[in-house]
C-alpha atoms as a PDB file:
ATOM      1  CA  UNK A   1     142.355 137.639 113.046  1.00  0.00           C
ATOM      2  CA  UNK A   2     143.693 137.394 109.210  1.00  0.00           C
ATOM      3  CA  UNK A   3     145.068 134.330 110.463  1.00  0.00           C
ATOM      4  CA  UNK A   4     142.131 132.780 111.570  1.00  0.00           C
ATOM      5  CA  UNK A   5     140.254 134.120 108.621  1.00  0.00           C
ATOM      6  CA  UNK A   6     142.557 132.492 106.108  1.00  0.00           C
ATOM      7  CA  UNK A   7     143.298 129.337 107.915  1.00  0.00           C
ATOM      8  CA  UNK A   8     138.675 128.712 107.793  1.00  0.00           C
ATOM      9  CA  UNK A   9     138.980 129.524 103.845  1.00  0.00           C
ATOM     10  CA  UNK A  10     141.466 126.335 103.253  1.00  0.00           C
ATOM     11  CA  UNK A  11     139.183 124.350 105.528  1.00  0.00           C
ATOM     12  CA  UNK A  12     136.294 125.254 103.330  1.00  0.00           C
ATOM     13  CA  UNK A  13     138.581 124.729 100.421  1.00  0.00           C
ATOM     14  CA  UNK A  14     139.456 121.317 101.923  1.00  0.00           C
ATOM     15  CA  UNK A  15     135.768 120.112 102.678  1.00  0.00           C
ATOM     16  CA  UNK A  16     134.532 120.912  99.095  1.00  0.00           C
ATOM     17  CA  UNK A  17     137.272 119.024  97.751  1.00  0.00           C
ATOM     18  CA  UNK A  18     136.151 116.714 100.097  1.00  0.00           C
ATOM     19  CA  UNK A  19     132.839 116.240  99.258  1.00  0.00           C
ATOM     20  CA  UNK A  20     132.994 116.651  95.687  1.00  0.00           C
ATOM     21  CA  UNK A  21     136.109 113.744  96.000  1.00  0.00           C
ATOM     22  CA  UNK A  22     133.228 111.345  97.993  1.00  0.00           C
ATOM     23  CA  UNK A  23     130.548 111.857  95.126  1.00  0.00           C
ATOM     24  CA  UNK A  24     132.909 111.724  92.694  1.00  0.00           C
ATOM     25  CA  UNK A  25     133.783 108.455  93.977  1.00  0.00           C
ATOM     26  CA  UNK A  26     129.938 107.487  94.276  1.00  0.00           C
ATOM     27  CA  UNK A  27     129.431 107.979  90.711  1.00  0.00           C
ATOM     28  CA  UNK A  28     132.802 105.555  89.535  1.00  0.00           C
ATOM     29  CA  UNK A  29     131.437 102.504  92.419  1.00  0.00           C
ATOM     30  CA  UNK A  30     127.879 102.693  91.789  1.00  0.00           C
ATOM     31  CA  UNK A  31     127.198 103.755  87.788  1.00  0.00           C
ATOM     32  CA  UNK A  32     127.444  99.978  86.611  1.00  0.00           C
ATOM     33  CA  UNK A  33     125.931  98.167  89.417  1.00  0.00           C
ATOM     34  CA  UNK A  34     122.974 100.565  90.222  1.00  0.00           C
ATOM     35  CA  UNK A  35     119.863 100.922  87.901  1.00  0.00           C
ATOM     36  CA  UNK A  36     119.178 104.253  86.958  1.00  0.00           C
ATOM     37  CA  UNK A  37     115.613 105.527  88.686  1.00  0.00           C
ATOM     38  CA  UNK A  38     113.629 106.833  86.041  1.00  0.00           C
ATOM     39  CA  UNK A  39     114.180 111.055  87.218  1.00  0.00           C
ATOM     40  CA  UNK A  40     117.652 110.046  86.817  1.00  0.00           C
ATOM     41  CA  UNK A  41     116.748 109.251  82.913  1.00  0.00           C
ATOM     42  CA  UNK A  42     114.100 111.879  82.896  1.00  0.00           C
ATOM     43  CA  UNK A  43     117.046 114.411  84.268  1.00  0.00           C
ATOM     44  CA  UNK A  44     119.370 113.227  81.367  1.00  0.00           C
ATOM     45  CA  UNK A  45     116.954 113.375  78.609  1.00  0.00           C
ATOM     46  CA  UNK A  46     115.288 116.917  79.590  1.00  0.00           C
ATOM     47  CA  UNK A  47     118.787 118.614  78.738  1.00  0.00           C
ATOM     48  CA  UNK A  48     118.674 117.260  75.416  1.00  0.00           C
ATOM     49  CA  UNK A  49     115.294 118.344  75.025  1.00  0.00           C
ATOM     50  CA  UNK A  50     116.147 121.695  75.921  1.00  0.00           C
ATOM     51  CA  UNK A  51     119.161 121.799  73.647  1.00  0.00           C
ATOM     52  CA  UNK A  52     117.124 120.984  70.680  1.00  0.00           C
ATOM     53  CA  UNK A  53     114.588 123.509  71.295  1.00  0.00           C
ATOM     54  CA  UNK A  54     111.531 121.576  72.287  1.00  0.00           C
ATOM     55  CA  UNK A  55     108.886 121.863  74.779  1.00  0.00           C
ATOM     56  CA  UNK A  56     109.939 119.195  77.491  1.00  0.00           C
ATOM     57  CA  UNK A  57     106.277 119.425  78.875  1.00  0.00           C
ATOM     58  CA  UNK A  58     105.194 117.658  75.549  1.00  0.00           C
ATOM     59  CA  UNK A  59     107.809 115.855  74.957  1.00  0.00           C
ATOM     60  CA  UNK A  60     107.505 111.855  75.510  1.00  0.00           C
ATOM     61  CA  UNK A  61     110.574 110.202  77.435  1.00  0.00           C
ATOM     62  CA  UNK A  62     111.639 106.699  77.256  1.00  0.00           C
ATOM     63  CA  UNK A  63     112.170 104.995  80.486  1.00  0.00           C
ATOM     64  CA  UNK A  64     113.076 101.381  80.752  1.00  0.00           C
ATOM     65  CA  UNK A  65     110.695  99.714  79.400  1.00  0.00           C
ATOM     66  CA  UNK A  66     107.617 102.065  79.298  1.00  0.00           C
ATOM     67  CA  UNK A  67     107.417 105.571  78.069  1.00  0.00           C
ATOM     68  CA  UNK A  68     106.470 108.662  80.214  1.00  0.00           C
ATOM     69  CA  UNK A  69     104.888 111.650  79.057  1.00  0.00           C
ATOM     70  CA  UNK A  70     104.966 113.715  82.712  1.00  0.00           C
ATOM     71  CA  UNK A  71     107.583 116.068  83.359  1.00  0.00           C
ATOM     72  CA  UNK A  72     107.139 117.292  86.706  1.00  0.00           C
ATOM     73  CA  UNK A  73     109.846 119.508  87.143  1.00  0.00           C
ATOM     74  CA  UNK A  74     109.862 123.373  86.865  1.00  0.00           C
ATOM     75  CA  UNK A  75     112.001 124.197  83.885  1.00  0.00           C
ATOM     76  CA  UNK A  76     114.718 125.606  85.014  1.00  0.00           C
ATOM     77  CA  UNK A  77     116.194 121.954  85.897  1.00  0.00           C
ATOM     78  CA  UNK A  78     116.455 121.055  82.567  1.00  0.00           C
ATOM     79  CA  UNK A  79     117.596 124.684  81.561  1.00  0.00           C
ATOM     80  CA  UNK A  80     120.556 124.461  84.510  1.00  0.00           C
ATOM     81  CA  UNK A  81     121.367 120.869  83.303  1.00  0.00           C
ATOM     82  CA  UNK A  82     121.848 121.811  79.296  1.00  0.00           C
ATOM     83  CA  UNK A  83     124.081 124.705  80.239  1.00  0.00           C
ATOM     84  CA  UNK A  84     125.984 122.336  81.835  1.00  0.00           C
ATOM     85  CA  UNK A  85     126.068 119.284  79.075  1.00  0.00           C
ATOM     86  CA  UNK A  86     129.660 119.549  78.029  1.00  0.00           C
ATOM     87  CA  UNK A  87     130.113 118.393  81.144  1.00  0.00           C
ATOM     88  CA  UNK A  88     128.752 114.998  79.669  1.00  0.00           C
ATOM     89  CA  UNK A  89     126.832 113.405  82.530  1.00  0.00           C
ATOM     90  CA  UNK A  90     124.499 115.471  83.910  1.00  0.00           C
ATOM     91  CA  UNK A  91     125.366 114.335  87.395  1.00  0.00           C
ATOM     92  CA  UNK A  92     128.455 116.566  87.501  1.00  0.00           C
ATOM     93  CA  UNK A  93     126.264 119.367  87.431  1.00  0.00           C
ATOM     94  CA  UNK A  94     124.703 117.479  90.607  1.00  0.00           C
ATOM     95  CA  UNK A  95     127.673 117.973  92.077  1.00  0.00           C
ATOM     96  CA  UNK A  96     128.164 121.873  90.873  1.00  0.00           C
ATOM     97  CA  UNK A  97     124.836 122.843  93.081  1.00  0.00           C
ATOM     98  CA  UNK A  98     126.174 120.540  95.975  1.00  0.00           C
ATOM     99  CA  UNK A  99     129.351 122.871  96.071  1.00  0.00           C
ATOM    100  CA  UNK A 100     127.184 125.853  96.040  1.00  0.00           C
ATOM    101  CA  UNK A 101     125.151 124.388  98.912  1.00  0.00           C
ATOM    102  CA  UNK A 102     128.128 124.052 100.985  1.00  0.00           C
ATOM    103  CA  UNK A 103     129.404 127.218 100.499  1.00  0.00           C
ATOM    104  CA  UNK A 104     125.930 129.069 101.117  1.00  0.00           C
ATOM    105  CA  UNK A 105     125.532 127.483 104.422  1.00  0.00           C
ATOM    106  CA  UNK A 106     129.213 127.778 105.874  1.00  0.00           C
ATOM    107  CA  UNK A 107     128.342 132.317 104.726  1.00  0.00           C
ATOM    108  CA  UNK A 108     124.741 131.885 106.613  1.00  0.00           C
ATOM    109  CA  UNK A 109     126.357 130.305 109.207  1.00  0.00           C
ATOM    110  CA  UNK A 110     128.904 132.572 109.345  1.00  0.00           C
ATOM    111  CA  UNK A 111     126.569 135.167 109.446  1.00  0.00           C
ATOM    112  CA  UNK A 112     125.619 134.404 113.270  1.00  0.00           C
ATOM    113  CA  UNK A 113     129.229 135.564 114.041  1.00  0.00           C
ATOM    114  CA  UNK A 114     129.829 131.818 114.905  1.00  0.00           C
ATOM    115  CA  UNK A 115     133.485 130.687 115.211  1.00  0.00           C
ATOM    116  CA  UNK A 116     132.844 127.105 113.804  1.00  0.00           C
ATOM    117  CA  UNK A 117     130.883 128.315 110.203  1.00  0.00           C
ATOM    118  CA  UNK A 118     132.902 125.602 108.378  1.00  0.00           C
ATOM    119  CA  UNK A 119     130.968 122.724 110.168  1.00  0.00           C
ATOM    120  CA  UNK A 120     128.237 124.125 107.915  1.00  0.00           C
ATOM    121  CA  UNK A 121     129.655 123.290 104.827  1.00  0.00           C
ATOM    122  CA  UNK A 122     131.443 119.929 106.333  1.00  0.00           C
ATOM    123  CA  UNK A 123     127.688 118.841 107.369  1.00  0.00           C
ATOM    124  CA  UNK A 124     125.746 118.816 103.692  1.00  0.00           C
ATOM    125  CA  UNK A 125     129.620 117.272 102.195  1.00  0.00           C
ATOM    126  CA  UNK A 126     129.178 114.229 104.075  1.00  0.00           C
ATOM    127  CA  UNK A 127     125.421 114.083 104.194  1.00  0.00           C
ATOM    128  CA  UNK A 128     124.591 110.614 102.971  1.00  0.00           C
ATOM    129  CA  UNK A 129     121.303 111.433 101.527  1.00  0.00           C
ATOM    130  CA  UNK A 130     122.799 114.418  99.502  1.00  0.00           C
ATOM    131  CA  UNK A 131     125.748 111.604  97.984  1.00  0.00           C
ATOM    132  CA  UNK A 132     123.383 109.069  97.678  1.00  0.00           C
ATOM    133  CA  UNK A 133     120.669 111.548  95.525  1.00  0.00           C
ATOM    134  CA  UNK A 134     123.161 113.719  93.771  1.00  0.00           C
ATOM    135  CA  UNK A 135     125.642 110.797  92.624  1.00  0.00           C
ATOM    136  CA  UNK A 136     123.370 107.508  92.414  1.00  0.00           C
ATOM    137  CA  UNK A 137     119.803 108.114  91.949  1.00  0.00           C
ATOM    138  CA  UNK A 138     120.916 111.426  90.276  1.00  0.00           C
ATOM    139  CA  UNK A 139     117.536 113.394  91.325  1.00  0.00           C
ATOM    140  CA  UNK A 140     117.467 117.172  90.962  1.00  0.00           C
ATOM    141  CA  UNK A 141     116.254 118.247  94.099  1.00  0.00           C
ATOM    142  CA  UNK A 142     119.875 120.077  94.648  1.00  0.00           C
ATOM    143  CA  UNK A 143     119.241 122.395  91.972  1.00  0.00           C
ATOM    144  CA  UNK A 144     116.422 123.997  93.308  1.00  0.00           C
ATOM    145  CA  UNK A 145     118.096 123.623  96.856  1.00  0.00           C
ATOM    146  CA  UNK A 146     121.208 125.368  95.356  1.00  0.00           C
ATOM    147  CA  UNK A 147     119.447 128.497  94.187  1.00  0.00           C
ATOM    148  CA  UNK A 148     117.491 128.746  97.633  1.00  0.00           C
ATOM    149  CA  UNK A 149     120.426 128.754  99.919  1.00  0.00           C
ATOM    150  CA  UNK A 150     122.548 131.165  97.829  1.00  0.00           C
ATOM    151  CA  UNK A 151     119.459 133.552  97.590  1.00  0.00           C
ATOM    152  CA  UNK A 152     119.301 132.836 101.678  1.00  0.00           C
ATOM    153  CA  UNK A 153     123.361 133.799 102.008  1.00  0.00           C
ATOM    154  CA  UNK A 154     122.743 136.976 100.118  1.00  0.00           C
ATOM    155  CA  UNK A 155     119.659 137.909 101.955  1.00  0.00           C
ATOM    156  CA  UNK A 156     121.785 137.667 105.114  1.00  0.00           C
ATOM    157  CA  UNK A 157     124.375 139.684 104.212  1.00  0.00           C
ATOM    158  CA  UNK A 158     121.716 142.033 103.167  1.00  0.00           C
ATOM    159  CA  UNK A 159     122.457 141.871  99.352  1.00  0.00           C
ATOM    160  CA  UNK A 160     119.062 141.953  98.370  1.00  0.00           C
ATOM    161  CA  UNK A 161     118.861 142.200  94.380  1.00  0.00           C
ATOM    162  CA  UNK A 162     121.374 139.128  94.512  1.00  0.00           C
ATOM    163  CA  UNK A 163     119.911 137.506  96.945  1.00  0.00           C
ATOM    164  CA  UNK A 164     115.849 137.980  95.204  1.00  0.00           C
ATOM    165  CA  UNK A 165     117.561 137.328  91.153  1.00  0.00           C
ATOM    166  CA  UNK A 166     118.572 133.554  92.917  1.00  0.00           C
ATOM    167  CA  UNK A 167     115.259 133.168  95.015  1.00  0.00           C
ATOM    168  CA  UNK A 168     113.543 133.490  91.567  1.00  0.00           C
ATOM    169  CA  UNK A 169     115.587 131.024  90.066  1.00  0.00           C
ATOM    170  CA  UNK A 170     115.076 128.846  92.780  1.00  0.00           C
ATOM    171  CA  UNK A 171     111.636 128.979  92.229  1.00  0.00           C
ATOM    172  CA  UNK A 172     111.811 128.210  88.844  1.00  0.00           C
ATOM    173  CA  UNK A 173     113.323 125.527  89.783  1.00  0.00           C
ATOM    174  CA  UNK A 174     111.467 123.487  92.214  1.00  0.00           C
ATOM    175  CA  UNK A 175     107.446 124.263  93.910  1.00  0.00           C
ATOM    176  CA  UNK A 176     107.890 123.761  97.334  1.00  0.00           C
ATOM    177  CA  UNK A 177     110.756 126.437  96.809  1.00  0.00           C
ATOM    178  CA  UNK A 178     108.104 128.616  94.881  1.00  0.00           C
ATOM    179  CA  UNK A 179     105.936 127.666  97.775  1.00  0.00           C
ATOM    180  CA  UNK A 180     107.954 129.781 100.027  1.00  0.00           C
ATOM    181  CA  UNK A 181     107.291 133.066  98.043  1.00  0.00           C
ATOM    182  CA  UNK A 182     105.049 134.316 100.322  1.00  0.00           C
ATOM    183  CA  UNK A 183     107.171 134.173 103.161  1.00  0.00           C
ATOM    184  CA  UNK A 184     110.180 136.141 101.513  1.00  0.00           C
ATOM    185  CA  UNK A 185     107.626 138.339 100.586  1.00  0.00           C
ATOM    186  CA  UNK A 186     106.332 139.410 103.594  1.00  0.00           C
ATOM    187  CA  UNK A 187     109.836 139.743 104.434  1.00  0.00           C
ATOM    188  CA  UNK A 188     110.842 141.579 102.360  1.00  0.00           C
ATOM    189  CA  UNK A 189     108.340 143.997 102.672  1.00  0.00           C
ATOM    190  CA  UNK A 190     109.029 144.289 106.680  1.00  0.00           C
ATOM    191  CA  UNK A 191     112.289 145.089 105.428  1.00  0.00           C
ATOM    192  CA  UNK A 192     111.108 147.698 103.670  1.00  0.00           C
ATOM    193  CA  UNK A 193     112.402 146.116 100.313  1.00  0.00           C
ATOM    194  CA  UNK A 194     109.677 144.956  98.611  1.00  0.00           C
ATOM    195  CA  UNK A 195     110.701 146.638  95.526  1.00  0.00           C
ATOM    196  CA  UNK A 196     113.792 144.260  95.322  1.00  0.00           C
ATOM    197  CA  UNK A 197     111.325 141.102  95.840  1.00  0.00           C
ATOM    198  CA  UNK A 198     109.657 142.239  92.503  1.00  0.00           C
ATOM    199  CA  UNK A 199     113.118 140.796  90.990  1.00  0.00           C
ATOM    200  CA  UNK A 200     112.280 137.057  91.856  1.00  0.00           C
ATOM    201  CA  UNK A 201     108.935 137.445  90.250  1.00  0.00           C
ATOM    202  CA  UNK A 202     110.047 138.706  87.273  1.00  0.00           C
ATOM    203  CA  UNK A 203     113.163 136.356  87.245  1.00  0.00           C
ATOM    204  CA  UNK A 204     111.018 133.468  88.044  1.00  0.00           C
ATOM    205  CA  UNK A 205     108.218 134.548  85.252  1.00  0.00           C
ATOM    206  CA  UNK A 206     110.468 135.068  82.443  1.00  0.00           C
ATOM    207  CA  UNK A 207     111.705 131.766  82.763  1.00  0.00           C
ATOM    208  CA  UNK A 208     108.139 129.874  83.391  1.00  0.00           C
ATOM    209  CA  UNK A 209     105.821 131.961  81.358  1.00  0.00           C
ATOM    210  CA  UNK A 210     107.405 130.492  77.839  1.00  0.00           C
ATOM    211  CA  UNK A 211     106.681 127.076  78.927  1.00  0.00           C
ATOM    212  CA  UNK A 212     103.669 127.793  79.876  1.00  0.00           C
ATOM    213  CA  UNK A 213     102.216 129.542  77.031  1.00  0.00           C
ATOM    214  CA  UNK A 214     103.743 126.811  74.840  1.00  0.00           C
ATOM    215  CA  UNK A 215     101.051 124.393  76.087  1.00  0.00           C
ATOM    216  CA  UNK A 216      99.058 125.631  78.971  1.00  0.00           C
ATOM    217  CA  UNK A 217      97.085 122.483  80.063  1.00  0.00           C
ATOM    218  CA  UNK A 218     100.061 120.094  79.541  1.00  0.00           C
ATOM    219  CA  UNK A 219     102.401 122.603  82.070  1.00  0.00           C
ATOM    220  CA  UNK A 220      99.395 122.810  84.529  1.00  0.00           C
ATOM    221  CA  UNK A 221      99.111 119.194  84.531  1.00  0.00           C
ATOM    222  CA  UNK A 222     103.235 118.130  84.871  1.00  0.00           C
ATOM    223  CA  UNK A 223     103.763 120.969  87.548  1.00  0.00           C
ATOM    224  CA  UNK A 224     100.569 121.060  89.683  1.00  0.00           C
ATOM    225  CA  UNK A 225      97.692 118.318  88.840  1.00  0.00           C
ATOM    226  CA  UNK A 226      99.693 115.557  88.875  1.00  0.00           C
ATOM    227  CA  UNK A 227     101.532 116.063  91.958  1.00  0.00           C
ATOM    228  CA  UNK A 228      97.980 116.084  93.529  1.00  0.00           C
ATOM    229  CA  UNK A 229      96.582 113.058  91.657  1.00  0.00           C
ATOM    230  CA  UNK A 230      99.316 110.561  91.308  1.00  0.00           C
ATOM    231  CA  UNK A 231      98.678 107.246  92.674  1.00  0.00           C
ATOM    232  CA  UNK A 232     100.525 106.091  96.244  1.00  0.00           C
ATOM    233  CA  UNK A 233     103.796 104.439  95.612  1.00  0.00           C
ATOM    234  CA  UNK A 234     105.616 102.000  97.619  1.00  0.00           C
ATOM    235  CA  UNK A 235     108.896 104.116  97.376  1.00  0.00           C
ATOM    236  CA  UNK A 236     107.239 107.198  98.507  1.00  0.00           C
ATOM    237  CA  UNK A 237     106.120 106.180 102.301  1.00  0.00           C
ATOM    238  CA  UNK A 238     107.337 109.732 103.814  1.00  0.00           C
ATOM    239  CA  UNK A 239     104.187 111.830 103.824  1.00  0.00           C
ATOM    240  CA  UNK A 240     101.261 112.407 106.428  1.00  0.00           C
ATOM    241  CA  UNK A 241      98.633 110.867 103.858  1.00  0.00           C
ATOM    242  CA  UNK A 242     100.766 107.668 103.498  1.00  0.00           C
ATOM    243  CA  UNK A 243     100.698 107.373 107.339  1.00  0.00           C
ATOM    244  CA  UNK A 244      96.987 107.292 107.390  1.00  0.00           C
ATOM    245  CA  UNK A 245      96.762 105.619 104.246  1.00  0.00           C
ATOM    246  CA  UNK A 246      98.165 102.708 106.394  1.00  0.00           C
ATOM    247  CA  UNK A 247      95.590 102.724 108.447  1.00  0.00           C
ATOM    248  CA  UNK A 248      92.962 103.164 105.869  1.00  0.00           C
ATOM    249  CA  UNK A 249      92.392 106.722 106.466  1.00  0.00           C
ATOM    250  CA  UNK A 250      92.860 109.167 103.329  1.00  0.00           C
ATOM    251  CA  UNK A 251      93.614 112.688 103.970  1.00  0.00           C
ATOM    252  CA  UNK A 252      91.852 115.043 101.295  1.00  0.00           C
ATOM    253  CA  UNK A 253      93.966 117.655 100.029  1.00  0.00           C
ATOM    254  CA  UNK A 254      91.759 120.367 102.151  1.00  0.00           C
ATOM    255  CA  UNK A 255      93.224 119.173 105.230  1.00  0.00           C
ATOM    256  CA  UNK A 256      96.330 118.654 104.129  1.00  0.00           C
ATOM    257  CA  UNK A 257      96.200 122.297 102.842  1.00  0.00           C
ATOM    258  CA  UNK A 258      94.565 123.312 106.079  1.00  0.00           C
ATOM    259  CA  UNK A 259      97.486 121.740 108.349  1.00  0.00           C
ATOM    260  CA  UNK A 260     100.012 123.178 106.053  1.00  0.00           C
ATOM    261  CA  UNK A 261      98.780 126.674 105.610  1.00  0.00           C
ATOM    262  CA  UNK A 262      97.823 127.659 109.501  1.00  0.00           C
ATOM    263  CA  UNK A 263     101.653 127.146 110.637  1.00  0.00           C
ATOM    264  CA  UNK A 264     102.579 128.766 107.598  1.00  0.00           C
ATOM    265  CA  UNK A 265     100.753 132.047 108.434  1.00  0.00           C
ATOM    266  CA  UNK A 266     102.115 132.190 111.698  1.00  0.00           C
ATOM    267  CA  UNK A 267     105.618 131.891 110.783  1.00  0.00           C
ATOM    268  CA  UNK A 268     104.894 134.607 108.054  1.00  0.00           C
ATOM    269  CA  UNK A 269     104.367 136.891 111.292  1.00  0.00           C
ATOM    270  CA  UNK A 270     106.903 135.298 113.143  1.00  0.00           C
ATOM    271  CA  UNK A 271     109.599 136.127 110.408  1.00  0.00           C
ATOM    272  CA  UNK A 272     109.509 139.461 110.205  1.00  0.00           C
ATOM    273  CA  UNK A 273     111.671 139.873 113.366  1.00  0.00           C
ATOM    274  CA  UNK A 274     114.777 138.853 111.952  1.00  0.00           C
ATOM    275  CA  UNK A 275     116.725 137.062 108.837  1.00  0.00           C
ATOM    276  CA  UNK A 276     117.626 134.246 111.503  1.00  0.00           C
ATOM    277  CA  UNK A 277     114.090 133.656 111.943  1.00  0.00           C
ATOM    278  CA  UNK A 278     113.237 133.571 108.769  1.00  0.00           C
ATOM    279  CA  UNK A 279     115.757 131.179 108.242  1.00  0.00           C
ATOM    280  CA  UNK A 280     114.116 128.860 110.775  1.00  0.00           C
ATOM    281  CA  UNK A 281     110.969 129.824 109.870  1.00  0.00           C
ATOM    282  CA  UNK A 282     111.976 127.941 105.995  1.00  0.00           C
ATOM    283  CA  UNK A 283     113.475 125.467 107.415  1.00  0.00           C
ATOM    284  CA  UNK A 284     110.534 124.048 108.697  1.00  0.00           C
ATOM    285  CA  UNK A 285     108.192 125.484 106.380  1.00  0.00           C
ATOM    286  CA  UNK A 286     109.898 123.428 103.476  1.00  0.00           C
ATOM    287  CA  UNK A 287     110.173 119.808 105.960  1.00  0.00           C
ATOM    288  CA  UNK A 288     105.842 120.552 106.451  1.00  0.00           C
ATOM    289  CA  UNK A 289     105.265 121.376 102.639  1.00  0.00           C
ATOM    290  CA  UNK A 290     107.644 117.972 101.766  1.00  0.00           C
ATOM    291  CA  UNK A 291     105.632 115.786 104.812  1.00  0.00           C
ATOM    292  CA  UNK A 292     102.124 117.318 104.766  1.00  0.00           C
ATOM    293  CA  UNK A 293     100.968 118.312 100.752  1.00  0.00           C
ATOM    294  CA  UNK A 294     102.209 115.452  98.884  1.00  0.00           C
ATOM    295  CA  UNK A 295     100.535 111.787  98.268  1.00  0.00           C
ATOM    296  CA  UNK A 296     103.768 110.276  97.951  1.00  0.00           C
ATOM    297  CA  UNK A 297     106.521 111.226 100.168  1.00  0.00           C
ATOM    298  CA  UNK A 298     109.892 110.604  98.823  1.00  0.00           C
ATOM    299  CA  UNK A 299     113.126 111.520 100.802  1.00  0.00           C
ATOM    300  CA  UNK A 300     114.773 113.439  98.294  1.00  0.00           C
ATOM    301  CA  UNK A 301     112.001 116.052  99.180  1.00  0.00           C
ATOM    302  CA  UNK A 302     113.604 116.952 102.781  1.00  0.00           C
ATOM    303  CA  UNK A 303     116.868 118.122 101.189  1.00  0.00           C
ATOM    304  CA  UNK A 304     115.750 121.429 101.324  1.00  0.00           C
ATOM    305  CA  UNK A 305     115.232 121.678 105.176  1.00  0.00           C
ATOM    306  CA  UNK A 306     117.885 119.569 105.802  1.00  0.00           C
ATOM    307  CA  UNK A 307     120.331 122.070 104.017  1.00  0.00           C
ATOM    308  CA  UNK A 308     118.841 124.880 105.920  1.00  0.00           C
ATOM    309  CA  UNK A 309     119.571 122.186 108.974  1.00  0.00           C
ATOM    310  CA  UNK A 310     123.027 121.912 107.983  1.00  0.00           C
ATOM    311  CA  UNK A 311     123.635 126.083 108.471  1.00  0.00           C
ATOM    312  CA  UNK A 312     122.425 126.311 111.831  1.00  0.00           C
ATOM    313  CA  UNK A 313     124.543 123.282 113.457  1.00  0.00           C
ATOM    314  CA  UNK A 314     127.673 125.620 114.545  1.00  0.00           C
ATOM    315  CA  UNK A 315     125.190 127.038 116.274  1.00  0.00           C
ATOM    316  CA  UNK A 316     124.932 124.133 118.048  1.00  0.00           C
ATOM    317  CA  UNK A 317     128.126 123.530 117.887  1.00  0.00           C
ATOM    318  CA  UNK A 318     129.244 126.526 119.868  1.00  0.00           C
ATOM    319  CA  UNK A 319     126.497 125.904 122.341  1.00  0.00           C
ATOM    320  CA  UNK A 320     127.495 122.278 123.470  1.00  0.00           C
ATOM    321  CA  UNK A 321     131.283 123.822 123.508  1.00  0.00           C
ATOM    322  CA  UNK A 322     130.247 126.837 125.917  1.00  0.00           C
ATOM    323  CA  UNK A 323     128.017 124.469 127.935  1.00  0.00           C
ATOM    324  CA  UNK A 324     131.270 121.811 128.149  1.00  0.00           C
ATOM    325  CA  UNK A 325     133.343 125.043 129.255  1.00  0.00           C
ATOM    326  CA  UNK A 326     131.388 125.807 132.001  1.00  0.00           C
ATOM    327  CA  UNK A 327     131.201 122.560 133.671  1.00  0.00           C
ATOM    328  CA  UNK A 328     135.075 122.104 133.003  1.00  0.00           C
END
C-alpha cells in the first residue's frame, strides 16, 4: 500500500510538471504573435495599482487604443497578482492557481476512495481552455477557481476552518464563486458547522469592505451593475440571453434570475446529504450561473464547473474499467 501511495505522489509530481511545462511553453510561442485581450492588460495593470496603494475601482486603465475606467473584478485578483509581481509577468501567477487546481481535484477525487485520483489532476493539466486562458489571453478566472477547489478539498477531508478561510477568499475573488455562498451555507449548517462558515464571511468582508467604502457607487457599479448592463458582444455568444437574442427575443434579468434561482434552491436541499453532492450540486450550480445570469457569455466563465468536472472523472474512470471487467 506505501508503494502504491508513493508511486501516485510522483505521478502527481510528474503531471504538474507537466502542465506547468505545456503553459510554460504557451507563454514563450504565443507572447509575440498574440495580441493581448484587454483583461489580460487590465490583469497586469491592477497589480500595479495595488502596489501603489490606489483604489483600482477608480483608477482609469489604458487599453490599446481607448481607455477603460471598469474594473470588474473582485479585489482579491489584483491583491493575489501584486503578491506575486516579482514574479514579473503576472501570468506565472496564472500558472501558480493552475497547480493548485490540479492538486485540489486529484485530494477531492481521492476523497471517493478512487484508485485512479491522479486522472484528476492530469484532466485540468491538459485542459486546452485552462492553457489557452491562463497562458495566452491571461484572464483571471483561475484565481477565483483556485481558492474554490482548495476550500472544496478541505471541506472533504472535513477541515472546515481551512476549508471556509479559502471559500472566503474565493469569493473575494470572483461573484459567481460568491454566488455559491448560500449553498456552503446551508451546508454547513446541516453539518452542524455553521460557526466555521462565519470564517468565509469575515475573510471575504475584510478584504471587500475597504474597497468598498473607498468609493461605494464606483465598486457597486464595476462588480454588480455593469455585469447586468453591458452591451452584447460578439466574443461573448455563450449565454441563454445571447441564444434568444439571435432570434430577437431578450431575456429580462427576472427570468434569467427566476431560471437560475429555482434549481438553485433545490440543490440547496439536495446538498445537505453529502459533501459529494454538494460537490455536484456546484458543479452545476456554477455552469447555470456562467450560462443563465450573464448578457455576454464568455468561455472563460465555465472554468469553474469544468474544474469541479475534472475531480469527478476517476469516477468515471473506475466505472468504465469495472464495466470492461465484467464483460471480459
Amino acid at each position: 500500500m506505501q508503494a502504491k501511495t508513493k508511486k501516485e505522489v510522483w505521478q502527481l509530481v510528474f503531471i504538474i510538471i507537466f502542465g506547468v511545462a505545456i503553459r510554460l511553453i504557451a507563454i514563450a510561442v504565443f507572447s509575440s504573435i498574440y495580441k493581448p485581450v484587454d483583461a489580460f492588460i487590465v490583469d497586469q495593470e491592477s497589480a500595479k495599482v495595488i502596489l501603489s496603494l490606489q483604489n483600482p475601482y477608480t483608477y482609469t486603465y489604458q487599453v490599446h487604443n481607448y481607455t477603460l475606467s471598469t474594473f470588474a473584478y473582485l479585489p482579491m485578483v489584483p491583491i493575489y497578482y501584486a503578491a506575486f509581481s516579482f514574479l514579473g509577468d503576472f501570468r506565472f501567477a496564472n500558472i501558480l492557481a493552475d497547480v493548485f487546481i490540479m492538486i485540489s481535484a486529484y485530494w477531492i477525487a481521492k476523497s471517493f476512495n478512487r484508485g485512479t485520483a491522479v486522472y484528476a489532476a492530469l484532466a485540468f493539466a491538459v485542459m486546452p481552455p485552462s492553457i489557452w486562458l491562463t497562458s495566452v489571453t491571461g484572464t483571471n478566472i483561475m484565481v477565483g477557481t483556485a481558492f474554490l477547489m482548495l476550500s472544496l478539498a478541505a471541506l472533504v477531508q472535513k477541515k472546515y476552518w481551512v476549508a471556509a478561510a479559502f471559500l472566503g477568499l474565493g469569493v473575494a475573488s470572483n461573484q459567481l464563486v460568491a454566488l455559491m455562498l448560500p449553498l456552503f451555507a446551508y451546508y454547513y449548517w446541516s453539518v452542524h458547522k455553521l460557526s466555521r462558515f462565519t470564517l468565509s464571511l469575515l475573510v471575504s468582508a475584510a478584504i471587500i469592505l475597504p474597497f468598498y467604502l473607498s468609493s461605494p457607487s464606483a465598486f457597486f457599479y464595476d462588480i454588480v451593475q455593469y455585469q447586468l448592463i453591458r452591451h452584447v458582444q460578439a466574443d461573448g455568444p455563450y449565454s441563454l440571453y445571447n441564444i434568444f437574442n439571435s432570434f430577437g427575443i431578450q431575456l429580462s434579468f427576472t427570468i434569467r434570475a427566476v431560471i437560475f434561482i429555482v434549481p438553485y434552491l433545490f440543490a440547496m436541499f439536495w446538498s445537505r446529504r453529502h459533501y459529494t453532492v454538494l460537490l455536484a450540486s456546484a458543479g452545476v450550480l456554477l455552469f447555470l450561473a456562467a450560462f443563465v445570469l450573464p448578457i455576454d457569455g464568455f468561455w472563460n466563465y465555465f472554468i469553474p464547473s469544468l474544474a469541479i468536472l475534472c475531480a469527478f472523472i476517476p469516477a468515471g474512470v473506475d466505472e468504465l474499467q469495472q464495466r470492461a471487467k465484467k464483460f471480459s
